[in-house]
Protein backbone atom coordinates (compact mmCIF):
# COMPACT_ATOMS: atom_id res chain seq x y z
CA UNK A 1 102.10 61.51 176.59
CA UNK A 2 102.22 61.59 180.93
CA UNK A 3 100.70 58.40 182.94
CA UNK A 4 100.16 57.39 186.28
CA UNK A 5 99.38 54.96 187.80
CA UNK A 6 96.90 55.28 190.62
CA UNK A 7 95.75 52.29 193.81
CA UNK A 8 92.01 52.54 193.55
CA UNK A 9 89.24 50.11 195.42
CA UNK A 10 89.20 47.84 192.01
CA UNK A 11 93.06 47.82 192.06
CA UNK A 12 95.56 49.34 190.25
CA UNK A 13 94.31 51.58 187.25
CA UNK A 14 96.78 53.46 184.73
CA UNK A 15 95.80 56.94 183.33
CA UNK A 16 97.51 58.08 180.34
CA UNK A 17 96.90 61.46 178.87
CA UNK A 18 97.93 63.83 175.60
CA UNK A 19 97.81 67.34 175.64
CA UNK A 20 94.77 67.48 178.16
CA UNK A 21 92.93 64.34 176.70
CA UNK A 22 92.78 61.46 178.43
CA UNK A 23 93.77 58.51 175.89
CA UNK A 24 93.60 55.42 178.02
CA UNK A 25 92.70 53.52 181.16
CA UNK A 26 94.21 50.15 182.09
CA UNK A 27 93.62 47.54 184.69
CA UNK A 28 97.02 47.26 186.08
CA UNK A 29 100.64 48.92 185.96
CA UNK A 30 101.41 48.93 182.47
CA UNK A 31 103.14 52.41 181.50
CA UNK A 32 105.41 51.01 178.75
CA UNK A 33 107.22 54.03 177.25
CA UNK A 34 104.80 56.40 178.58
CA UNK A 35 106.64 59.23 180.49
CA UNK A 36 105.47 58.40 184.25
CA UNK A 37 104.16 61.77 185.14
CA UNK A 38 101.34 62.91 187.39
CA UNK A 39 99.50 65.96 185.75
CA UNK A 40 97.05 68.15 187.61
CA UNK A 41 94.52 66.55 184.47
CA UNK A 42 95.49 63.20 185.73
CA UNK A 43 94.56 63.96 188.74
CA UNK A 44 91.07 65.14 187.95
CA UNK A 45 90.76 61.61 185.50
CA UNK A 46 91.43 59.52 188.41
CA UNK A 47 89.18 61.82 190.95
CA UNK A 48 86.23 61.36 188.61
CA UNK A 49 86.27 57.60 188.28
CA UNK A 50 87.17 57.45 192.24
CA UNK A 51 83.92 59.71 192.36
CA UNK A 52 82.12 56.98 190.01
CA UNK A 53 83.85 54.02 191.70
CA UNK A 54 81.84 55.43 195.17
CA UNK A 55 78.68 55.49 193.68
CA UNK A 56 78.56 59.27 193.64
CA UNK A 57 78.98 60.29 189.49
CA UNK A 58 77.07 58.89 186.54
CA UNK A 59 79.10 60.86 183.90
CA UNK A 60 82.36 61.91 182.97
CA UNK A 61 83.37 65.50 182.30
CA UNK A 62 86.48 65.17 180.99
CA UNK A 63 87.52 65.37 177.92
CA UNK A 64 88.71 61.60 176.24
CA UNK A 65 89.51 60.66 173.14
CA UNK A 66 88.19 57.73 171.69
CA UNK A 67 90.84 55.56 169.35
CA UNK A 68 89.93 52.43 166.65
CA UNK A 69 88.63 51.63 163.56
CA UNK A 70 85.52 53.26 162.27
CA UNK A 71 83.69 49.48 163.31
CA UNK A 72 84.83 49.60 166.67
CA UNK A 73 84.31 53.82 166.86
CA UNK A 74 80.84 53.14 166.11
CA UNK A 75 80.56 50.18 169.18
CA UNK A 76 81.76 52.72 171.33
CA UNK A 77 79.52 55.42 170.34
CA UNK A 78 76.44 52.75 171.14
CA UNK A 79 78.30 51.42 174.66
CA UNK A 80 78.00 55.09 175.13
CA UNK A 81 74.51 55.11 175.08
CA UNK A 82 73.90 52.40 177.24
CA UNK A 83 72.26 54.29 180.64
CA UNK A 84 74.05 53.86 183.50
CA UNK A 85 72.91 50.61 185.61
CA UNK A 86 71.65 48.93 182.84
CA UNK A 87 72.99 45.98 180.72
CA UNK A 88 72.82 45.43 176.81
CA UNK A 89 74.00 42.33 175.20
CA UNK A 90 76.06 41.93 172.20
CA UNK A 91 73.74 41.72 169.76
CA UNK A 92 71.56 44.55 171.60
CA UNK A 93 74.59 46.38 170.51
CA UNK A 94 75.03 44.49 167.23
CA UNK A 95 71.60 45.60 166.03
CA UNK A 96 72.20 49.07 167.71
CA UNK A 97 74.82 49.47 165.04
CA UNK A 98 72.68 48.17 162.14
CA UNK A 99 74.89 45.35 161.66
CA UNK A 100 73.13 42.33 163.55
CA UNK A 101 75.33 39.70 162.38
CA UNK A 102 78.43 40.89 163.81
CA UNK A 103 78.13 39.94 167.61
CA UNK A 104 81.59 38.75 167.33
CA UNK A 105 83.16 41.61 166.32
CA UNK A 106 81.11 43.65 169.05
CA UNK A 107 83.03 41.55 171.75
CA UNK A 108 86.19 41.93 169.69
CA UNK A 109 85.54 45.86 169.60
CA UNK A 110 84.87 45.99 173.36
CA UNK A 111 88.05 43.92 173.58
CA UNK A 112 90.35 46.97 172.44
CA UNK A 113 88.25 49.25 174.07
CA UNK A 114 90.94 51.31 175.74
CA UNK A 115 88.84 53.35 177.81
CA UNK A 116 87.27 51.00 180.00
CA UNK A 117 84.76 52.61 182.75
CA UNK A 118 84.05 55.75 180.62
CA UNK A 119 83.00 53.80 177.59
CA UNK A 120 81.13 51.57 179.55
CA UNK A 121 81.81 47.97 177.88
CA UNK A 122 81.34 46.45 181.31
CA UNK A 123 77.21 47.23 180.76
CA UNK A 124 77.55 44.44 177.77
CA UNK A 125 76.53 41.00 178.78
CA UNK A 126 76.36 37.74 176.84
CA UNK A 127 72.52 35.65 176.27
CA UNK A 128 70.43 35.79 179.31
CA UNK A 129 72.51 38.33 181.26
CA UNK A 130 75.23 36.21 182.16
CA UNK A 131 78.67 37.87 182.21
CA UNK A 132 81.15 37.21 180.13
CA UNK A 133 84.54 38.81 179.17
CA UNK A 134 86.24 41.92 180.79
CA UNK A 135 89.37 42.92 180.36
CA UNK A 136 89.61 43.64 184.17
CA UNK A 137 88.16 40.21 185.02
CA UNK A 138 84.68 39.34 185.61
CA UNK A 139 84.67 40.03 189.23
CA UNK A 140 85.41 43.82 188.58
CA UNK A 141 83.01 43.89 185.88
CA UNK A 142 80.06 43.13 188.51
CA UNK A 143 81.72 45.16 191.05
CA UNK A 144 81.02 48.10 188.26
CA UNK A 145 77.74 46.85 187.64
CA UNK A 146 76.89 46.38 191.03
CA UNK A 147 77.76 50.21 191.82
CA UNK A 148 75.39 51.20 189.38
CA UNK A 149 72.69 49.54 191.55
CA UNK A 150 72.20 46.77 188.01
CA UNK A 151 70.75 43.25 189.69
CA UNK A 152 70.72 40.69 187.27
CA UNK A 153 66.85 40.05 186.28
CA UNK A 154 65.79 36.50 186.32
């Protein structure tokens, strides 16, 4: 496994790859025992979501891989259909999943989501559109949503 860690207009993000597949994103400088090494694959991670973080990609070409338990594979499978600039709530995805009573374990799932940005768990709000809980903090979650051109409809 290679990482980097790359400055970026939301602060400091860390890529980590395997054999050509990106693996993880995370707010912050957290390598841990991750070999510090920039790749030319890192590279093109970080230029896509600097291309997203401008306002200038809606989807990701590279390949990712997505890690969890078959619950929280299946969140991130809905998250992924979420259209870009649009918000869901938890049990929007809850009921996506054909399990409408676990809301709870829909935040936990987006919780260990360890591709944040390209599984888009910042497009999940709580009741009435009011943001709640991001692993990056709330203000970068509505700087994401913001890019996205998403205004909150009251």
């Amino acid at each position: 496994m290679n990482g980097f860690v790359y400055q970026t207009k939301i602060g400091e993000l860390t890529f980590i790859e395997e054999n050509g597949i990106l693996i993880e994103i995370g707010f912050g400088s957290a390598l841990g025992s991750v070999l510090e090494k920039e790749t030319s694959f890192l590279k093109e991670a970080k230029q896509q979501v600097e291309e997203y973080l401008e306002g200038n990609r809606k989807q990701f070409t590279i390949p990712f891989k997505v890690q969890g338990t078959s619950f929280q594979k299946s969140v991130y499978e809905a998250l992924l259909q979420i259209p870009y600039g649009e918000v869901r709530s938890y049990s929007d995805i809850a009921r996506a999943i054909q399990n409408p009573k676990a809301v709870r374990a829909v935040g936990n799932a987006n919780n260990h989501n360890r591709l944040p940005i390209l599984i888009p768990c910042h497009r999940v709000v709580g009741k009435n559109g009011k943001m709640v809980g991001y692993a990056g903090g709330l203000s970068i979650k509505e700087t994401l949503l913001t890019i996205e051109g998403y205004t909150k409809k009251d």
